[in-house]
Protein backbone atom coordinates (compact mmCIF):
# COMPACT_ATOMS: atom_id res chain seq x y z
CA UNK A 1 18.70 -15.67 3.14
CA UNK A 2 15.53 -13.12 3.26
CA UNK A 3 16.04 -9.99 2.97
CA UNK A 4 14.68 -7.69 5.62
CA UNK A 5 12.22 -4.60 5.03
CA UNK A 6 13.57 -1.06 5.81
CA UNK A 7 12.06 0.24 9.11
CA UNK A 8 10.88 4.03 9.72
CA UNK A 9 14.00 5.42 11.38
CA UNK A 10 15.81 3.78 8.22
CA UNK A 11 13.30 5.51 5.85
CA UNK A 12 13.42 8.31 7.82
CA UNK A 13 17.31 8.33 7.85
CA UNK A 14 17.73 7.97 4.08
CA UNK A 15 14.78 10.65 3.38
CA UNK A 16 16.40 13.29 5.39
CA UNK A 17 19.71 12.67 3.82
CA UNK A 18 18.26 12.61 0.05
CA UNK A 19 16.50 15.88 0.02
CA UNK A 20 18.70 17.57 2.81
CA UNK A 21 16.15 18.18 5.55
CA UNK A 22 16.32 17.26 8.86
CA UNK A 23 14.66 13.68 10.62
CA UNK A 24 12.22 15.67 12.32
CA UNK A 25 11.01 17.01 9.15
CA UNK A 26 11.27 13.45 7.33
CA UNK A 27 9.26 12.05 10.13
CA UNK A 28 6.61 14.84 10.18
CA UNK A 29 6.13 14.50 5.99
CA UNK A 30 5.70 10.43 6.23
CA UNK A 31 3.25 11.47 9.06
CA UNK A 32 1.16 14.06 7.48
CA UNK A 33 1.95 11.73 4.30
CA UNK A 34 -0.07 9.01 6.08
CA UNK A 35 -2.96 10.85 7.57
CA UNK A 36 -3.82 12.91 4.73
CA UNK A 37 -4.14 9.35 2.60
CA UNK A 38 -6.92 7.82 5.48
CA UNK A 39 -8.63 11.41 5.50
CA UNK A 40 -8.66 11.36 1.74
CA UNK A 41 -9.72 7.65 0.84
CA UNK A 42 -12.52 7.98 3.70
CA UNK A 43 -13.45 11.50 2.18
CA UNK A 44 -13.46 10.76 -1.88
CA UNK A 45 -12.92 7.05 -1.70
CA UNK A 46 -9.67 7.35 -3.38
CA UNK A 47 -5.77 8.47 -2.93
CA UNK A 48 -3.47 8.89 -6.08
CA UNK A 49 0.50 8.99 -4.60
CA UNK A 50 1.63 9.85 -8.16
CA UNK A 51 4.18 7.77 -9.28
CA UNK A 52 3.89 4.63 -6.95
CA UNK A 53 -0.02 4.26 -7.12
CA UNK A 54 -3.98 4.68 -5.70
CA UNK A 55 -5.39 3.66 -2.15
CA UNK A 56 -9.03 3.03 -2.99
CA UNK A 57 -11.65 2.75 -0.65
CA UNK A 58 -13.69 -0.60 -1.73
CA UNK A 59 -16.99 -2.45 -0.52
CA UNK A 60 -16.93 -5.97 -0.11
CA UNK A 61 -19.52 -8.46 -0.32
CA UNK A 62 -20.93 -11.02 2.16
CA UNK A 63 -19.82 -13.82 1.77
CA UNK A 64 -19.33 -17.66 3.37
CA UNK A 65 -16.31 -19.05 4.68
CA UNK A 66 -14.92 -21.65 6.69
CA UNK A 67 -13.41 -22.12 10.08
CA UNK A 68 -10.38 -23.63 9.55
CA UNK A 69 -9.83 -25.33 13.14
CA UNK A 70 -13.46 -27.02 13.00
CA UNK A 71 -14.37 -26.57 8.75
CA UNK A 72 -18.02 -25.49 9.63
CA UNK A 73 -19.36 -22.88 6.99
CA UNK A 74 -19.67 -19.26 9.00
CA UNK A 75 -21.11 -16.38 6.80
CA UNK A 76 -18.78 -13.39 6.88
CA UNK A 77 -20.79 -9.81 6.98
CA UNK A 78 -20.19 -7.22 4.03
CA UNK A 79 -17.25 -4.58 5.00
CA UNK A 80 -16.34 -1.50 3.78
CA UNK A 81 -11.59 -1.55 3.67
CA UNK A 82 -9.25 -0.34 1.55
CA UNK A 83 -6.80 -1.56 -1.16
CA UNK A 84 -4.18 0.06 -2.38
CA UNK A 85 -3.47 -0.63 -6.41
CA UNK A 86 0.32 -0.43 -7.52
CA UNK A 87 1.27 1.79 -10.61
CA UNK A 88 1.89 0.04 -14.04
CA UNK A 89 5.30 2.07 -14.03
CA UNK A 90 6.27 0.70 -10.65
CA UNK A 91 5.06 -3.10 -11.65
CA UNK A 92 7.16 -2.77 -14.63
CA UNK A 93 10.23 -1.63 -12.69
CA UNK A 94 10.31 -4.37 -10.18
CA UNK A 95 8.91 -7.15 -12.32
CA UNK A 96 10.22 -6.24 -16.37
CA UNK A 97 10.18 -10.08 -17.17
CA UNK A 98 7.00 -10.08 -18.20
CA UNK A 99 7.50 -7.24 -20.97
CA UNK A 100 10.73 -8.71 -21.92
CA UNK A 101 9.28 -11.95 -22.50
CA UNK A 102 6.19 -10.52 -24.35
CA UNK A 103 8.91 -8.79 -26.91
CA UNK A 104 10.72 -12.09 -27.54
């Protein structure tokens, strides 16, 4: 059975209920949250939510690929997007097998 993601009321929900404010206020701090991460990355290239990790604004190349329906070679242009890079601390709390088993 797969387990299904939280949504934003949910979020929302538990927020307001962990630090005692009210929905409206949970929904305007994801909000603000969220803009001031695009304005920021666009801005300085780069994000830091401390604790859970960086969005980073990153060039990529040109490159070819293929069309998968018809497999003829179609040159994708450069882009400019974002990435966003997950904190050793939080990798290590979701995934410890890999420093367990690197101890043994």
């Amino acid at each position: 059975m797969a387990a299904t993601t939280m949504t934003k009321t949910q979020l929302v929900a538990l927020m307001a209920e962990k630090i005692e404010i009210t929905k409206k206020q949970a929904v305007l701090f994801l909000e603000t949250l969220a803009e001031l991460a695009v304005k920021e990355t666009k801005k300085n290239e780069v994000f830091v939510v401390p604790g859970l990790g960086r969005l980073k604004k990153v060039q990529r190349k040109a490159r070819t690929g293929r069309n998968p329906q018809t497999g003829e070679a179609i040159k994708i242009k450069a882009k400019t997007t974002a990435k966003f890079y997950i904190a050793k601390s939080v990798k290590d709390a979701i995934a410890p097998a890999k420093a367990a088993a690197a101890k043994k």
